[in-house]
PDB file of N, CA and C in Angstrom:
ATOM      1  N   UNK A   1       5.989   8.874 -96.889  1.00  0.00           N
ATOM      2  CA  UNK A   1       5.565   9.484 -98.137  1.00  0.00           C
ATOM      3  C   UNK A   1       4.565  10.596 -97.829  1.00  0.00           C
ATOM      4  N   UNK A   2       4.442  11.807 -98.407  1.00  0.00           N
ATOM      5  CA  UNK A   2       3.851  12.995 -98.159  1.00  0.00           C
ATOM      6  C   UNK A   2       2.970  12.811 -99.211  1.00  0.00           C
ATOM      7  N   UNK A   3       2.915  11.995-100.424  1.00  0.00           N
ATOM      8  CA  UNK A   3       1.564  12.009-101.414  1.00  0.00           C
ATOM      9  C   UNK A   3       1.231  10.848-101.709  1.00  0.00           C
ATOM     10  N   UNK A   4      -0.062  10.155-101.605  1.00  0.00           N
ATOM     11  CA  UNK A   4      -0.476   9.027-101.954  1.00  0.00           C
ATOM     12  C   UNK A   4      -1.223   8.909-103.426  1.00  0.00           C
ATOM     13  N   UNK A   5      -0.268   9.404-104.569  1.00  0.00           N
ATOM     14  CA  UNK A   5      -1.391  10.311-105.485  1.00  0.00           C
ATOM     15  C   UNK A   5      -0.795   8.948-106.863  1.00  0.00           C
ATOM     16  N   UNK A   6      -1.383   8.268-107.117  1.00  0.00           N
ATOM     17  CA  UNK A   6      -0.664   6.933-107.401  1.00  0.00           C
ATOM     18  C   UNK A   6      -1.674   6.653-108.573  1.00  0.00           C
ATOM     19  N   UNK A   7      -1.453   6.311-109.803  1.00  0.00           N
ATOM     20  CA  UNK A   7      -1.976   5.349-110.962  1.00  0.00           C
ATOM     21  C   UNK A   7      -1.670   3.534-110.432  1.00  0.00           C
ATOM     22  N   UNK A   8      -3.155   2.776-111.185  1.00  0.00           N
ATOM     23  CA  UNK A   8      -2.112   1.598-110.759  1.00  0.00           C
ATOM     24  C   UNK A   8      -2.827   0.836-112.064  1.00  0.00           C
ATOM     25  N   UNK A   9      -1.819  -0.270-112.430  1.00  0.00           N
ATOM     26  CA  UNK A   9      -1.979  -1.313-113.175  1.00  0.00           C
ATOM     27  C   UNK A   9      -1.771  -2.433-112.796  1.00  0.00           C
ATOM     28  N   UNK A  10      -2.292  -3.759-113.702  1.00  0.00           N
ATOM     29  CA  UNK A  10      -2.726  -4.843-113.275  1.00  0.00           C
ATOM     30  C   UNK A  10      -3.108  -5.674-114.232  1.00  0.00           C
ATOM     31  N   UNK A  11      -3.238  -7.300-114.056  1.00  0.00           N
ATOM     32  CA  UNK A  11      -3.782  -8.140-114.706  1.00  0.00           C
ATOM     33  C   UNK A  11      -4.521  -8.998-114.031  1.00  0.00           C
ATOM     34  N   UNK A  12      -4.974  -8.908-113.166  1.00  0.00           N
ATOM     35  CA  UNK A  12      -5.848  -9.735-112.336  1.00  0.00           C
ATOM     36  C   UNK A  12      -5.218 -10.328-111.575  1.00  0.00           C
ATOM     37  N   UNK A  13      -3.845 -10.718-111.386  1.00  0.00           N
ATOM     38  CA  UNK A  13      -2.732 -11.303-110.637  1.00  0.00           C
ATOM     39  C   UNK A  13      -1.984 -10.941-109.870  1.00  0.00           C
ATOM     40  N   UNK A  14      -1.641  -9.343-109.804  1.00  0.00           N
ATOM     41  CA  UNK A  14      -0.828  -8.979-109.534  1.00  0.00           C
ATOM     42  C   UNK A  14      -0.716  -7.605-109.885  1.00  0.00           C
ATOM     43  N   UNK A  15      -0.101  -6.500-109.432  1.00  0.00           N
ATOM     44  CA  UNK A  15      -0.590  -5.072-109.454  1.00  0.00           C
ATOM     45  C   UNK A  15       0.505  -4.364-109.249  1.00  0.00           C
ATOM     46  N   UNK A  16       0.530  -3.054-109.748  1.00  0.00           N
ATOM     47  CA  UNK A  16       1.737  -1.827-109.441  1.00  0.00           C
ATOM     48  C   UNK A  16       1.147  -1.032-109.409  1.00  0.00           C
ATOM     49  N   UNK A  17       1.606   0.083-108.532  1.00  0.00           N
ATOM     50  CA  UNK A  17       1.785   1.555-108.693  1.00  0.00           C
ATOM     51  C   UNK A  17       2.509   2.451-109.152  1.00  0.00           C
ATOM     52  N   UNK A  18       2.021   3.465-109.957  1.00  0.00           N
ATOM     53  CA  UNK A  18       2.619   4.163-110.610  1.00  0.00           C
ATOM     54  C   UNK A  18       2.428   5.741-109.903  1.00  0.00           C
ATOM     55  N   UNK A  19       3.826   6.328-109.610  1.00  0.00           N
ATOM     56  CA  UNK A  19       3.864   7.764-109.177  1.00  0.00           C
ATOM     57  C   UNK A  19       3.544   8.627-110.327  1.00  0.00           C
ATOM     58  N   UNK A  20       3.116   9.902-110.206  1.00  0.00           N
ATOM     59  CA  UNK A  20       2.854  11.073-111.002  1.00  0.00           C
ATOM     60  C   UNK A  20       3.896  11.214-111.480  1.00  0.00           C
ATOM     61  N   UNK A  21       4.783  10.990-111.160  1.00  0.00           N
ATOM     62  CA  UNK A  21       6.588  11.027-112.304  1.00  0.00           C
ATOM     63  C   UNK A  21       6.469   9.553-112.847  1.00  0.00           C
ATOM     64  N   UNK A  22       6.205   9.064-112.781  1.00  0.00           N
ATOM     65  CA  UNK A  22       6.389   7.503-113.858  1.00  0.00           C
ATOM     66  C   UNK A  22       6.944   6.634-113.029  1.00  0.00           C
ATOM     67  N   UNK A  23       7.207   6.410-111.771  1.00  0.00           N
ATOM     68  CA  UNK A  23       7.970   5.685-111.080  1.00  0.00           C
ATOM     69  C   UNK A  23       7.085   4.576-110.593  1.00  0.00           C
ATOM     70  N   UNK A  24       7.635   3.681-110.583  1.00  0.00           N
ATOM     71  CA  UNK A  24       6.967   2.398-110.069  1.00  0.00           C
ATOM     72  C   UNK A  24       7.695   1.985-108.937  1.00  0.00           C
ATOM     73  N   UNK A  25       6.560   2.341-108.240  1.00  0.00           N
ATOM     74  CA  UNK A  25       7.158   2.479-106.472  1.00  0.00           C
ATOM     75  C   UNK A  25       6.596   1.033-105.428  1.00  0.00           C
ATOM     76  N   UNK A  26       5.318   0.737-105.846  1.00  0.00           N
ATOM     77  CA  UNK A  26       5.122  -0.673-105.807  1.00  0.00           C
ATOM     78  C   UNK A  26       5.103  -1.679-106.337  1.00  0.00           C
ATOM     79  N   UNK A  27       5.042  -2.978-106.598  1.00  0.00           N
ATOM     80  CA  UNK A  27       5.174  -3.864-107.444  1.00  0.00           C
ATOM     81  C   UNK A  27       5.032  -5.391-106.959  1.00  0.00           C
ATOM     82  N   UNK A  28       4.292  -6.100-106.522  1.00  0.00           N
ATOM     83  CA  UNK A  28       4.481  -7.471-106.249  1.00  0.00           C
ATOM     84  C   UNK A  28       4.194  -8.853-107.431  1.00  0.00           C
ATOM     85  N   UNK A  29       4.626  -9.613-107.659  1.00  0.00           N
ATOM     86  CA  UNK A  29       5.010 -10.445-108.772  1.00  0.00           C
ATOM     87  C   UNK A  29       5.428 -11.769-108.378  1.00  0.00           C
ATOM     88  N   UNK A  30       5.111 -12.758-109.002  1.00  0.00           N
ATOM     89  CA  UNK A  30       3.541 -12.530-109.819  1.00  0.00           C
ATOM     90  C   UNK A  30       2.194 -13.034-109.020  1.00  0.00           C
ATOM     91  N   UNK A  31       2.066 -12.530-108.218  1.00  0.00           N
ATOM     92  CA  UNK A  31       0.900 -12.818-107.369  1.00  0.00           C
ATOM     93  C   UNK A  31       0.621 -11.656-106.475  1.00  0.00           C
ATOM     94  N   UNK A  32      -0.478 -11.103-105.978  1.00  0.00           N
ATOM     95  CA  UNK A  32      -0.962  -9.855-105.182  1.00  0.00           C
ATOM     96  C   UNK A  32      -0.201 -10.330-103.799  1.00  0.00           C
ATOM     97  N   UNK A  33      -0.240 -11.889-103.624  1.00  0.00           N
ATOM     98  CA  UNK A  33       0.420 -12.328-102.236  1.00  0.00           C
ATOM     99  C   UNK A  33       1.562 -12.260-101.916  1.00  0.00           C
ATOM    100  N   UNK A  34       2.764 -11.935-103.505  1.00  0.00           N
ATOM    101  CA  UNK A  34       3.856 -12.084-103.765  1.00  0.00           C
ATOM    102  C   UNK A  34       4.383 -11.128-102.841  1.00  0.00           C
ATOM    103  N   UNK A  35       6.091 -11.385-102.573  1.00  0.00           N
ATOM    104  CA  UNK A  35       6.648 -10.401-102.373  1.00  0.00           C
ATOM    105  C   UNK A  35       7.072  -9.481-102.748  1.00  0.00           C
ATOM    106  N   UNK A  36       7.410  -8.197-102.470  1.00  0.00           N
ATOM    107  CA  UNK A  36       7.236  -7.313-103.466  1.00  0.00           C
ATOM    108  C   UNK A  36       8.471  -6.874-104.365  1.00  0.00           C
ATOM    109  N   UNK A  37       8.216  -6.262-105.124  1.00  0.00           N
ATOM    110  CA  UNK A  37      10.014  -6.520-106.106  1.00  0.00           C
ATOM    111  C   UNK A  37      10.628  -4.978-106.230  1.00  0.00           C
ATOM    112  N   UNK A  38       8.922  -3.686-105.798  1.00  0.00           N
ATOM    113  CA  UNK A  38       9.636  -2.676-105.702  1.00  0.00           C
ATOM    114  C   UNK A  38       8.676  -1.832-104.468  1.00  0.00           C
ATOM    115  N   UNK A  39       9.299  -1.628-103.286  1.00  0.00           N
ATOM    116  CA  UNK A  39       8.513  -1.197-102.353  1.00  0.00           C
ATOM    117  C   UNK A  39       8.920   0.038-101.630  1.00  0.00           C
ATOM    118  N   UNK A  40       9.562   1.349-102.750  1.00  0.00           N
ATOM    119  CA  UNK A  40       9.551   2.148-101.975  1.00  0.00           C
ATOM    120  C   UNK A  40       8.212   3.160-101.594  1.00  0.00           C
ATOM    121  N   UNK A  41       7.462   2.647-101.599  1.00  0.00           N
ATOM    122  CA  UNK A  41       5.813   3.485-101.001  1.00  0.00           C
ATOM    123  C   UNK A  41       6.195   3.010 -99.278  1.00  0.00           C
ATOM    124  N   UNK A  42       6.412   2.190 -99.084  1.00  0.00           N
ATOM    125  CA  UNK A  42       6.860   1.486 -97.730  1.00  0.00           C
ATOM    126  C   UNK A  42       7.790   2.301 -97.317  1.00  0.00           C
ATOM    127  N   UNK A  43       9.119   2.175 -97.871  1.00  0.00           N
ATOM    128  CA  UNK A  43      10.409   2.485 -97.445  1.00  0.00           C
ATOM    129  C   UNK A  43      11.430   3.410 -98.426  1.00  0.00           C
ATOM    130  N   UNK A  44      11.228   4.986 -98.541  1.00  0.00           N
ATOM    131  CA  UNK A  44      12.151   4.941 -99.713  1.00  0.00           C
ATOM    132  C   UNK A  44      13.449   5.174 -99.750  1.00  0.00           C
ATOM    133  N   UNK A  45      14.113   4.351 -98.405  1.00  0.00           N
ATOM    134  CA  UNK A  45      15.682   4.274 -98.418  1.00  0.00           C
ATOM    135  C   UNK A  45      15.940   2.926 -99.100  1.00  0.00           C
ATOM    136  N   UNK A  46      15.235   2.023 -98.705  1.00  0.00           N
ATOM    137  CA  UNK A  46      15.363   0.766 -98.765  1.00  0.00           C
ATOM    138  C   UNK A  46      14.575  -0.271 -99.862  1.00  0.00           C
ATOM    139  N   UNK A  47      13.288   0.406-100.322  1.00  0.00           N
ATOM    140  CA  UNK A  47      12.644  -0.244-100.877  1.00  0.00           C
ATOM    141  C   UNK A  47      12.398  -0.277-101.900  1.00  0.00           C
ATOM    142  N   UNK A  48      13.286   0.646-102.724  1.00  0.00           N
ATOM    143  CA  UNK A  48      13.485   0.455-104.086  1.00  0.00           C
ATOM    144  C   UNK A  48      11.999   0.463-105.018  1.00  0.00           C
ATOM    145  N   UNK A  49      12.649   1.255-106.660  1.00  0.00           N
ATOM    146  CA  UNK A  49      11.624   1.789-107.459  1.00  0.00           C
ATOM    147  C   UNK A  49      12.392   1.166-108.669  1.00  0.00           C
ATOM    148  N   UNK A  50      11.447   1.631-109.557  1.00  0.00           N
ATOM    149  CA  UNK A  50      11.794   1.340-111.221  1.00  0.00           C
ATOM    150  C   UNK A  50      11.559   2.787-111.772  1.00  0.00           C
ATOM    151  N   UNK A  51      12.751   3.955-112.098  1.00  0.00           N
ATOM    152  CA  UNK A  51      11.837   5.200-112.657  1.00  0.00           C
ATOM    153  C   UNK A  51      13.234   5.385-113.702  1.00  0.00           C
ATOM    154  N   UNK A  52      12.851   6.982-114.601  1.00  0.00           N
ATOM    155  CA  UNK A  52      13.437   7.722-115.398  1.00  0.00           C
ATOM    156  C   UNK A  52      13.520   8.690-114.127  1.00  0.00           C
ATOM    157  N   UNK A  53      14.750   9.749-114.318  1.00  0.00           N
ATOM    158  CA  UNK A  53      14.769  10.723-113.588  1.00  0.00           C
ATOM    159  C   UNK A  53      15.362  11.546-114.565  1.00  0.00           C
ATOM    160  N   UNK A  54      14.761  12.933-114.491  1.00  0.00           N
ATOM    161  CA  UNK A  54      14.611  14.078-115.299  1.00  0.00           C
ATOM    162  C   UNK A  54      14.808  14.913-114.525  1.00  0.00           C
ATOM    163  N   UNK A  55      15.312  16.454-115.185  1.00  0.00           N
ATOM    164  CA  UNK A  55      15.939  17.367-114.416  1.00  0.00           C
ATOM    165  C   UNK A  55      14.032  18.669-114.013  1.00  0.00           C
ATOM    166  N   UNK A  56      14.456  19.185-113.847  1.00  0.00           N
ATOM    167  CA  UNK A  56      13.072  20.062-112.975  1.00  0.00           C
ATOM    168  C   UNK A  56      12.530  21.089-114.363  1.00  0.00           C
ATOM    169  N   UNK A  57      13.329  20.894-115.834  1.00  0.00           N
ATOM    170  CA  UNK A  57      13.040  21.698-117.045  1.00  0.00           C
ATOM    171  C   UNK A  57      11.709  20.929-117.235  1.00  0.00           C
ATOM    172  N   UNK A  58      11.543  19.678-117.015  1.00  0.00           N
ATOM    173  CA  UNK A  58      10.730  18.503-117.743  1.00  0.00           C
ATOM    174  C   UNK A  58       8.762  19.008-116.929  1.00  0.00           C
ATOM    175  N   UNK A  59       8.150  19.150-117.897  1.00  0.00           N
ATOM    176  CA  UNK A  59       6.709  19.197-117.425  1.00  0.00           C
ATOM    177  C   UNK A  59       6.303  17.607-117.377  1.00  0.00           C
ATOM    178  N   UNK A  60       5.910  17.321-116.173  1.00  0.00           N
ATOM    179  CA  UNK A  60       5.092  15.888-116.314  1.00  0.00           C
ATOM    180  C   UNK A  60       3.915  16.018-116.434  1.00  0.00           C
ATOM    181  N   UNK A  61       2.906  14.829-117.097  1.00  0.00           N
ATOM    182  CA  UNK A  61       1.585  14.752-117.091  1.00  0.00           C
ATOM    183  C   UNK A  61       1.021  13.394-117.394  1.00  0.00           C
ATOM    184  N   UNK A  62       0.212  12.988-116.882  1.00  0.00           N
ATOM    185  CA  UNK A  62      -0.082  11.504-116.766  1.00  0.00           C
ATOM    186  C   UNK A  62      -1.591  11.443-116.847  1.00  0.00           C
ATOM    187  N   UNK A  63      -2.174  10.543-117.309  1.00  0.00           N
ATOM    188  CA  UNK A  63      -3.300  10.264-117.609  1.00  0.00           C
ATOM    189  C   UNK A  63      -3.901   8.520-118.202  1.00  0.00           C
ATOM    190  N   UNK A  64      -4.568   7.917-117.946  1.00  0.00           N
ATOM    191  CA  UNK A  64      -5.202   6.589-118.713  1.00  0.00           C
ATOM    192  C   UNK A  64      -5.329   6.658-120.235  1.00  0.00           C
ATOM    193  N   UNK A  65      -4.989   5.735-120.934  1.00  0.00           N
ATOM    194  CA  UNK A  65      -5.564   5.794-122.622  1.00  0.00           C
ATOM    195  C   UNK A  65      -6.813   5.878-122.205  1.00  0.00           C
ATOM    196  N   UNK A  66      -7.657   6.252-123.224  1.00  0.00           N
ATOM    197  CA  UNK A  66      -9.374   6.134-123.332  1.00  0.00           C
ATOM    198  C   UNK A  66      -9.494   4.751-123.251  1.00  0.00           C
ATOM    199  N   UNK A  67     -10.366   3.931-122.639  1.00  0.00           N
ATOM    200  CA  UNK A  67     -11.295   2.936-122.600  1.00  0.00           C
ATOM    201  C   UNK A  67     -10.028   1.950-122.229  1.00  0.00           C
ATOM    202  N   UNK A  68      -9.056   2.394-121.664  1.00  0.00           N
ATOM    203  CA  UNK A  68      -7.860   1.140-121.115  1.00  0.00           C
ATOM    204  C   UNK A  68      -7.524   1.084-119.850  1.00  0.00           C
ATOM    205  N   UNK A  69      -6.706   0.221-119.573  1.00  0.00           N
ATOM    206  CA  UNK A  69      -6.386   0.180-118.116  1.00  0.00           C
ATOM    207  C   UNK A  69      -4.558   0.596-118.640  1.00  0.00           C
ATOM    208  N   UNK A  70      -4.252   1.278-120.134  1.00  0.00           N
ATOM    209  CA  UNK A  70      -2.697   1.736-120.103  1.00  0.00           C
ATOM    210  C   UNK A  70      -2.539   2.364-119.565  1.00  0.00           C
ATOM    211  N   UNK A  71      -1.505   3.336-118.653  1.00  0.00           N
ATOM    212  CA  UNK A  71      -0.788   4.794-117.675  1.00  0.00           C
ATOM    213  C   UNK A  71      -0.041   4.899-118.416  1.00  0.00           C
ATOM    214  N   UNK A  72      -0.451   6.218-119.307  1.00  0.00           N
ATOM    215  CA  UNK A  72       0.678   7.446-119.857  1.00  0.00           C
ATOM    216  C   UNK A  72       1.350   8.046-119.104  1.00  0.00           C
ATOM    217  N   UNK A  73       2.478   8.495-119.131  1.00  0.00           N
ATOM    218  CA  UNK A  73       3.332   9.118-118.328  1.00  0.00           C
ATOM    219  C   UNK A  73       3.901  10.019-119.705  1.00  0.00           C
ATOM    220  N   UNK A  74       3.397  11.232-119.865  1.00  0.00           N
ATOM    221  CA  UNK A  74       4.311  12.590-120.539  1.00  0.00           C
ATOM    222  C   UNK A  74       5.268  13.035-120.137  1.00  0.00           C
ATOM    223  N   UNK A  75       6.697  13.363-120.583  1.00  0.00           N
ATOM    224  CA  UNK A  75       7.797  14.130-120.372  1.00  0.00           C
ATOM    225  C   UNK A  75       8.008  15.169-121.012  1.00  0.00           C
ATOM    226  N   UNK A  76       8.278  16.131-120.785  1.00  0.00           N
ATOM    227  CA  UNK A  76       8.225  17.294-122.067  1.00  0.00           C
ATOM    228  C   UNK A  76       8.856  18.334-121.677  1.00  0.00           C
ATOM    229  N   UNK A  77       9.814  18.897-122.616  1.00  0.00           N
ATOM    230  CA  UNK A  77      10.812  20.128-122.036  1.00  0.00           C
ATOM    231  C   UNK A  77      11.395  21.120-123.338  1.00  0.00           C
ATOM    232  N   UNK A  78      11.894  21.597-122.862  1.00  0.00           N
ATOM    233  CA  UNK A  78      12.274  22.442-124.838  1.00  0.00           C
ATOM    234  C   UNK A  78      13.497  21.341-125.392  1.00  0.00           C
ATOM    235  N   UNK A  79      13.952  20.361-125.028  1.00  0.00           N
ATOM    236  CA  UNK A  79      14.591  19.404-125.216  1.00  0.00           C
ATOM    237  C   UNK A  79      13.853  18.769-126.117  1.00  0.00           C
ATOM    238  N   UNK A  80      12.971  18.409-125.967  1.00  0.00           N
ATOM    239  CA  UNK A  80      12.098  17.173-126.646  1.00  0.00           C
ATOM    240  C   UNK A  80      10.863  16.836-125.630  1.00  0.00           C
ATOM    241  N   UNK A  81      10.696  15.339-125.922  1.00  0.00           N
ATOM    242  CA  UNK A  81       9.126  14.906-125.392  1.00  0.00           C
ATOM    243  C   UNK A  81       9.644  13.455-125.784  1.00  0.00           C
ATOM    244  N   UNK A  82       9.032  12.578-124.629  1.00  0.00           N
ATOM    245  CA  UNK A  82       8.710  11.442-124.262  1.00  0.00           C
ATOM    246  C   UNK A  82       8.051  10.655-123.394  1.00  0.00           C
ATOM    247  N   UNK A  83       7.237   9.631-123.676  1.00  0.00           N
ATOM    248  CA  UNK A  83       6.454   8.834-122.780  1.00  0.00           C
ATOM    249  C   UNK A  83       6.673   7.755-122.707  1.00  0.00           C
ATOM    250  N   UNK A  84       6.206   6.989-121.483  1.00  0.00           N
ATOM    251  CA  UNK A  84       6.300   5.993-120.791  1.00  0.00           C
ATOM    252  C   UNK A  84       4.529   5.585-120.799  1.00  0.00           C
ATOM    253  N   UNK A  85       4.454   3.792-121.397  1.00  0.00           N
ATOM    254  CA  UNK A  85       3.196   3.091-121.172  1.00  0.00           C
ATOM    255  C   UNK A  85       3.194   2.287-120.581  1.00  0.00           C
ATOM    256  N   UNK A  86       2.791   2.079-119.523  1.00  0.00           N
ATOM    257  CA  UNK A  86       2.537   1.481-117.982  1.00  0.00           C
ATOM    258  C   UNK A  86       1.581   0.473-118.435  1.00  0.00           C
ATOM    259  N   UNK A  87       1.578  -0.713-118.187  1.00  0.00           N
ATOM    260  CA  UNK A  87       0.422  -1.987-118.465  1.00  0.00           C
ATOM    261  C   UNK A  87       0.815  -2.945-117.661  1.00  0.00           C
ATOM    262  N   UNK A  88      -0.016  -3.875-117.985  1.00  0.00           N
ATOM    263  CA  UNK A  88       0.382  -5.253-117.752  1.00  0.00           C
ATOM    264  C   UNK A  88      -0.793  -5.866-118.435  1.00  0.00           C
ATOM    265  N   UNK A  89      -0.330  -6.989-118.988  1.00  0.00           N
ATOM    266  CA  UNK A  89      -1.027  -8.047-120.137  1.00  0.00           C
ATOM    267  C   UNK A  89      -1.818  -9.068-119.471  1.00  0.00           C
ATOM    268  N   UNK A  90      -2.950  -8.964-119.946  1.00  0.00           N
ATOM    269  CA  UNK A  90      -3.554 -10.086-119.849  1.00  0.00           C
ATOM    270  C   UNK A  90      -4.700 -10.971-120.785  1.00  0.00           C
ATOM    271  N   UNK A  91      -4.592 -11.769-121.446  1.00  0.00           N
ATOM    272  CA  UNK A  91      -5.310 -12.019-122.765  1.00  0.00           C
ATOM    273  C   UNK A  91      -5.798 -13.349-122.760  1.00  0.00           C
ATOM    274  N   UNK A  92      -7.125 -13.944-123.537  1.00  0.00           N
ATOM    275  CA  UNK A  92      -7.958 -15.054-123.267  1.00  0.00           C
ATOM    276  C   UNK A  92      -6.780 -16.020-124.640  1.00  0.00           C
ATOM    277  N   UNK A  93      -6.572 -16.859-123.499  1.00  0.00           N
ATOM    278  CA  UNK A  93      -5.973 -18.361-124.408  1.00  0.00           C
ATOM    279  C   UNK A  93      -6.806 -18.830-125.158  1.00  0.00           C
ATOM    280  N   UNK A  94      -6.320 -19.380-126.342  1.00  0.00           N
ATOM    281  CA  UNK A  94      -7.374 -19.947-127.533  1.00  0.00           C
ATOM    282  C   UNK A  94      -7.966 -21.087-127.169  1.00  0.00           C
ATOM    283  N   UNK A  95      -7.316 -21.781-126.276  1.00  0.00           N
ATOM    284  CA  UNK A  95      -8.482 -22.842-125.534  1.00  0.00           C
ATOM    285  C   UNK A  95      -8.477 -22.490-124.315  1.00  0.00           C
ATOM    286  N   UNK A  96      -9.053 -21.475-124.286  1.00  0.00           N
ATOM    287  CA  UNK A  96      -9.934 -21.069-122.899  1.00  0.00           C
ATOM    288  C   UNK A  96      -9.152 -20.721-122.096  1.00  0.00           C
ATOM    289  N   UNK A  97      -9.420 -19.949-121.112  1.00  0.00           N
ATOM    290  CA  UNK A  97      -8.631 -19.461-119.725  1.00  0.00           C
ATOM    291  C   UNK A  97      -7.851 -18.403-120.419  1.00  0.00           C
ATOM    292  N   UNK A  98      -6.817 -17.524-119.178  1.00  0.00           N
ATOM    293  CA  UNK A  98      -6.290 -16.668-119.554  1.00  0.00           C
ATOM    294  C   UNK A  98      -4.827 -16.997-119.093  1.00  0.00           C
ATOM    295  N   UNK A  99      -4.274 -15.776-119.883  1.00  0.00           N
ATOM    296  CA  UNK A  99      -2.585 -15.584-119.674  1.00  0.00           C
ATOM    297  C   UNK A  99      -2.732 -14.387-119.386  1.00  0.00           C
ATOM    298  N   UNK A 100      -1.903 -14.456-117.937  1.00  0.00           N
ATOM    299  CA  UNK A 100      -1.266 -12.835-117.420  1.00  0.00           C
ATOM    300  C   UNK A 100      -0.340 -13.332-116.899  1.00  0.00           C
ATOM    301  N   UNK A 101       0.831 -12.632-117.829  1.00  0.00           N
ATOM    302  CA  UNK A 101       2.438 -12.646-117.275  1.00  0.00           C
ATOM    303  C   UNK A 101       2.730 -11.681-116.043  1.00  0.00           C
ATOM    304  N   UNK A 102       3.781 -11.848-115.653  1.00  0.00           N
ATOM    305  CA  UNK A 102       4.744 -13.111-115.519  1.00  0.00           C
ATOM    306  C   UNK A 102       3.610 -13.894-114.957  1.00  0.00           C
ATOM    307  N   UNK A 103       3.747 -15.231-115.800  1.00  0.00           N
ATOM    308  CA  UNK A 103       2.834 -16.516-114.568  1.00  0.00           C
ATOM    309  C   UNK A 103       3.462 -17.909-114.829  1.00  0.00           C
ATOM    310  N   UNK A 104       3.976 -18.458-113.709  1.00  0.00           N
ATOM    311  CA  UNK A 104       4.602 -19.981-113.180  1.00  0.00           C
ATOM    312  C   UNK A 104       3.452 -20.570-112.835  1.00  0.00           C
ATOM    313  N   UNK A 105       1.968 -20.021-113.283  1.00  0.00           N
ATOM    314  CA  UNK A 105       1.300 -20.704-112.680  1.00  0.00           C
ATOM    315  C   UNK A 105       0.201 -21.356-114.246  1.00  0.00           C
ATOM    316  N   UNK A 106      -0.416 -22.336-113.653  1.00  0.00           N
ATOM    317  CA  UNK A 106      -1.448 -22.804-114.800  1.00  0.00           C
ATOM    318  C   UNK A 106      -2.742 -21.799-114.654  1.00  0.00           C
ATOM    319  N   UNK A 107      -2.566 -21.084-115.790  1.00  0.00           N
ATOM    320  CA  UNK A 107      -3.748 -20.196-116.078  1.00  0.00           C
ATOM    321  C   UNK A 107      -5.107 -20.687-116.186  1.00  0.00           C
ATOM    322  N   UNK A 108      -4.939 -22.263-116.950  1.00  0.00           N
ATOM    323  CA  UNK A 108      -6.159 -22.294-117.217  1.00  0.00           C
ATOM    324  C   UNK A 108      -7.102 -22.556-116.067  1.00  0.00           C
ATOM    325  N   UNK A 109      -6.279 -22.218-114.720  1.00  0.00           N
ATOM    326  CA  UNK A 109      -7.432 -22.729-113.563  1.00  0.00           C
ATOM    327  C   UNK A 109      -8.215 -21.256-113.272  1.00  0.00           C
ATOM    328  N   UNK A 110      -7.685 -20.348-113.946  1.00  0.00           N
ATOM    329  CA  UNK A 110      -8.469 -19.106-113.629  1.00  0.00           C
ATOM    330  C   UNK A 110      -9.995 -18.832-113.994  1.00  0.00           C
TER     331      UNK A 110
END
């Protein structure tokens, strides 16, 4: 890879990267220890992404919501305009502890 220029999201569990085009090039699930589900930052013959692909008309632009951990991803061309919101969830259970999906695991030990 020639750019390490990467957004990333997360829930305390587990984490991605997001390319300046919207591509999710890393990904391990559901655990940081996990294996990974998209690893072309590693390998990009082999290691596979999650993206939109757009022709070279399209202006990209990417940026954080204010006060969030969301990744905007802008598309925009004399075609139209569309975005992509990059997250991952994580929210306090009503009896205590948290949920961050995907999880096989018991949250409330967090």
């Amino acid at each position: 890879m020639n750019n390490l220029d990467y957004g990333i999201i997360g829930n305390c569990r587990s984490a991605a990267l997001v390319s300046k085009n919207g591509s999710i090039d890393w990904c391990c699930l559901p655990e940081f220890d996990s294996s990974s589900l998209f690893a072309k930052l590693l390998d990009e013959e082999i290691g596979g992404s999650f993206e939109i692909l757009v022709d070279d008309s399209y202006t990209i632009e990417q940026r954080y919501k204010k006060h969030t951990a969301v990744l905007i991803t802008n598309f925009s061309s004399s075609e139209g305009v569309f975005e992509i919101r990059d997250f991952m969830p994580r929210y306090r259970k009503a009896g205590g502890g948290y949920n961050a999906p995907p999880n096989w695991l018991d949250s409330s030990s967090i």
